[in-house]
C-alpha atoms as a PDB file:
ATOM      1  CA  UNK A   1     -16.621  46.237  23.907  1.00  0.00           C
ATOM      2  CA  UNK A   2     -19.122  44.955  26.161  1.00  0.00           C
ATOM      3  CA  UNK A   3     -22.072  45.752  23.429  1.00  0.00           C
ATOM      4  CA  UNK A   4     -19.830  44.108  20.970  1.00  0.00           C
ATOM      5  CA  UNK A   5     -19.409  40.684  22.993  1.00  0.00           C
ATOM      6  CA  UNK A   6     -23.498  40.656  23.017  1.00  0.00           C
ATOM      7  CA  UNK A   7     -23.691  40.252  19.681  1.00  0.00           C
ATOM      8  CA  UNK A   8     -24.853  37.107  18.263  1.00  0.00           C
ATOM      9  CA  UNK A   9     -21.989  35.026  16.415  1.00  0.00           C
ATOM     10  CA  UNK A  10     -21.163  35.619  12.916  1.00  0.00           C
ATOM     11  CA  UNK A  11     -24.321  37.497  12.482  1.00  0.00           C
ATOM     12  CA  UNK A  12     -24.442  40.644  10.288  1.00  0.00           C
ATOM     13  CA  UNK A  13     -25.868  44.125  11.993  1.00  0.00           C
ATOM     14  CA  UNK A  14     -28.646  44.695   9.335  1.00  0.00           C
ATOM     15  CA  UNK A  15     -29.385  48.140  10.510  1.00  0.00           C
ATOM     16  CA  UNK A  16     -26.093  48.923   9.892  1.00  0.00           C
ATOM     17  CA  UNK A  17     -25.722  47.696   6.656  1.00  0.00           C
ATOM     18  CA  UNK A  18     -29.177  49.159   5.706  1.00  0.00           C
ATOM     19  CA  UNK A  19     -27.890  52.796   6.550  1.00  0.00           C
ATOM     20  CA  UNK A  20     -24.659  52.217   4.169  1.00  0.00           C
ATOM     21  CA  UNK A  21     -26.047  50.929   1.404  1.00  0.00           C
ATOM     22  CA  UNK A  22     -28.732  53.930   1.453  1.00  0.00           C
ATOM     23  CA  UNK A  23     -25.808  56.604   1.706  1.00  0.00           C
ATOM     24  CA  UNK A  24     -23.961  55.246  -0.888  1.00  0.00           C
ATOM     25  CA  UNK A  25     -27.517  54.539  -3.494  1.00  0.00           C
ATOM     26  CA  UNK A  26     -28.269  58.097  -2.696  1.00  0.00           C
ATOM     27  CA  UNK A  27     -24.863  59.392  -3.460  1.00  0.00           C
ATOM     28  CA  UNK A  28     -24.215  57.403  -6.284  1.00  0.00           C
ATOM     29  CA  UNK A  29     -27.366  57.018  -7.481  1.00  0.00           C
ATOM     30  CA  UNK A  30     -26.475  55.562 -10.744  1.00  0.00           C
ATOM     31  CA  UNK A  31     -24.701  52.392  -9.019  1.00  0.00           C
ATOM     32  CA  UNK A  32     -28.004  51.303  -8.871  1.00  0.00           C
ATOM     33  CA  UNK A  33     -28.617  47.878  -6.509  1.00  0.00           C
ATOM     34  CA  UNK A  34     -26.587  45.832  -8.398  1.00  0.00           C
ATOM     35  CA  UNK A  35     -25.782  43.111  -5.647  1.00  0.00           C
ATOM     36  CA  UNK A  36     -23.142  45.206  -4.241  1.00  0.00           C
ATOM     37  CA  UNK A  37     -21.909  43.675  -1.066  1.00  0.00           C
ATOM     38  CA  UNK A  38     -21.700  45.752   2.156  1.00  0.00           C
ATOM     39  CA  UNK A  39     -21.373  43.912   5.619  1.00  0.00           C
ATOM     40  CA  UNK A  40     -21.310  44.746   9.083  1.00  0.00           C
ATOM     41  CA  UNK A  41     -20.298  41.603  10.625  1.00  0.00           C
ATOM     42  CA  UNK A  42     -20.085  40.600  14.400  1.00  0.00           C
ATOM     43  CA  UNK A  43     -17.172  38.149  15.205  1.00  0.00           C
ATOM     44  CA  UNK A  44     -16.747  36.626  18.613  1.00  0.00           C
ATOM     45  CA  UNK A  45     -15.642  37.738  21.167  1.00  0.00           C
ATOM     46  CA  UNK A  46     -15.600  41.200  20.332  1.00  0.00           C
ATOM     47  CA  UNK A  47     -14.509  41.696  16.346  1.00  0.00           C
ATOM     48  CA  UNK A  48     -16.116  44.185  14.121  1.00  0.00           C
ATOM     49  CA  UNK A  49     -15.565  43.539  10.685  1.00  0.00           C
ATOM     50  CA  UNK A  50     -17.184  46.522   8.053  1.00  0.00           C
ATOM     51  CA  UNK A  51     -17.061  46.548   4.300  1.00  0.00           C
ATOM     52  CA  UNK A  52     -18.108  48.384   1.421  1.00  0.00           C
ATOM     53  CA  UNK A  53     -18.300  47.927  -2.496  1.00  0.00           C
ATOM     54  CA  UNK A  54     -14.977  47.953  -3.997  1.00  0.00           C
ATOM     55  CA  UNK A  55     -11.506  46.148  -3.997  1.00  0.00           C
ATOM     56  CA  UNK A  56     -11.738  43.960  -0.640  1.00  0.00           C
ATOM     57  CA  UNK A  57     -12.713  47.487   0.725  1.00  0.00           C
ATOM     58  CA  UNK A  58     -13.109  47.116   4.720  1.00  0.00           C
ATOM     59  CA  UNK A  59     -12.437  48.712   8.225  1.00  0.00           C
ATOM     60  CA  UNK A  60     -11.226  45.907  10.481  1.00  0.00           C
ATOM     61  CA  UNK A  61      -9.454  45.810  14.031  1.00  0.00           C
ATOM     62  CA  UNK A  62      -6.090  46.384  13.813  1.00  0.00           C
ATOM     63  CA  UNK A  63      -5.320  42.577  15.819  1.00  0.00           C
ATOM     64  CA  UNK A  64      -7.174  39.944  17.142  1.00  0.00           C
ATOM     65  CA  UNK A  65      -6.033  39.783  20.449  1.00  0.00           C
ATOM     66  CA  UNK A  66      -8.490  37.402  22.391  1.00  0.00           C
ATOM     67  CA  UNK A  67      -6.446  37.885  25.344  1.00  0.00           C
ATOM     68  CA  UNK A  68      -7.798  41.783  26.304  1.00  0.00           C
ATOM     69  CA  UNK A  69     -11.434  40.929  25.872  1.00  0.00           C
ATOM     70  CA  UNK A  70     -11.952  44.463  28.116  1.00  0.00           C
ATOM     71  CA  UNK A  71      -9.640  46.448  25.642  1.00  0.00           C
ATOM     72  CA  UNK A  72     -10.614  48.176  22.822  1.00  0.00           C
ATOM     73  CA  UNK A  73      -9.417  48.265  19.081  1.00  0.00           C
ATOM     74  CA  UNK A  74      -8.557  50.306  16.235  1.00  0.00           C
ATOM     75  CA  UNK A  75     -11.002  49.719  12.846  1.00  0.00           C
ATOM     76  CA  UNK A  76      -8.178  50.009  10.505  1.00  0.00           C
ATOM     77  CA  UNK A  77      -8.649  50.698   6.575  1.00  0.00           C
ATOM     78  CA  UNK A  78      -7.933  48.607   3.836  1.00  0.00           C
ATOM     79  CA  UNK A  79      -8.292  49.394   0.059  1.00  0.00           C
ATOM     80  CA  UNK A  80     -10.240  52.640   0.642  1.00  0.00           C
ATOM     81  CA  UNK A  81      -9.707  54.377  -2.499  1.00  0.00           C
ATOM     82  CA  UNK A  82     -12.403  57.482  -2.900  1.00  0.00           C
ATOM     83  CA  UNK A  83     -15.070  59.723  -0.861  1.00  0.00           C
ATOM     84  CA  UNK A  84     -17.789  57.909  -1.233  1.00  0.00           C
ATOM     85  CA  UNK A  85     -16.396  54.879   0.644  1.00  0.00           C
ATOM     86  CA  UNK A  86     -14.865  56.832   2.952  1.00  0.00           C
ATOM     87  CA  UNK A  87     -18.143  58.135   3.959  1.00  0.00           C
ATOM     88  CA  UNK A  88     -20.234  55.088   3.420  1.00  0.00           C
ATOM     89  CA  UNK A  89     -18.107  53.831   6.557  1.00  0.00           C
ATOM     90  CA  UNK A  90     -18.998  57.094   8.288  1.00  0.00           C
ATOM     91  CA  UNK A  91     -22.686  56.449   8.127  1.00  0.00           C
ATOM     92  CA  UNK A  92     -21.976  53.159   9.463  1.00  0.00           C
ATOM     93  CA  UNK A  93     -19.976  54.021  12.019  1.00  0.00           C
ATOM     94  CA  UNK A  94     -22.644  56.668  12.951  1.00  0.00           C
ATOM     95  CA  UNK A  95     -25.589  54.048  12.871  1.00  0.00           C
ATOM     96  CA  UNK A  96     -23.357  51.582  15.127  1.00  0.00           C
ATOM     97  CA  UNK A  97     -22.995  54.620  17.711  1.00  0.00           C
ATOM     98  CA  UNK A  98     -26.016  55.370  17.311  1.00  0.00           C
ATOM     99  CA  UNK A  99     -27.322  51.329  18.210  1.00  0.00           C
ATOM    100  CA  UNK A 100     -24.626  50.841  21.087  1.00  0.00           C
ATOM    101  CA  UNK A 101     -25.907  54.131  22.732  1.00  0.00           C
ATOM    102  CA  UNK A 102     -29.459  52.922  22.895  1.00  0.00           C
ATOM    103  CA  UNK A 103     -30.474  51.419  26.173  1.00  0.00           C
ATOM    104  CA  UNK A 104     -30.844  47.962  26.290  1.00  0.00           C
ATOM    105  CA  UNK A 105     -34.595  46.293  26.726  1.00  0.00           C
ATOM    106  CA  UNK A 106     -35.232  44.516  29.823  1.00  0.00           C
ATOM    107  CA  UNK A 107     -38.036  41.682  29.880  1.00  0.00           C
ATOM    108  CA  UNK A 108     -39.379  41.381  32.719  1.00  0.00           C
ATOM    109  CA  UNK A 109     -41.803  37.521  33.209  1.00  0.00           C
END
């Protein structure tokens, strides 16, 4: 949660959504690029939002309770139909462990 709150604002985690969309071109190669959308979206104060191509396909918290800022969520599903959603989200989820676990750089001036 703490990682989550340091997120900037409304600002998509790129690396995030770079590791989906190159799971899902390299299992379905034939979808091509075709301006499918994928996001990995940061909301204040601590909301993950996560989609992938298809029918409003997405993993987001199961509430937005601002009053638990310390508390964590669950990423609930919505409209996942097949496999190859289900693990496009897994690659993201794995890339977003895999970014929260890094250390943090200090600057020092």
């Amino acid at each position: 949660m703490q990682w989550l709150a340091l997120q900037p604002h409304d600002k998509h985690l790129q690396p995030v959504i770079d590791s989906m969309r190159a799971v899902h071109n390299y299992m379905w190669p034939k979808s091509g690029n075709y301006g499918y959308r994928f996001g990995a979206l940061c909301r204040n104060p601590k909301w993950l939002n996560l989609d992938v191509p298809g029918d409003a396909c997405g993993l987001d918290p199961d509430n937005y309770n601002d009053s638990d800022l310390d508390v964590g969520y669950k990423l609930v599903p919505h409209n996942i139909d097949s496999p190859l959603q289900q693990l496009t989200f897994l690659v993201g989820l794995a890339k977003l462990h895999d970014m929260m676990s890094k250390k943090p750089v200090v600057c020092v001036v």
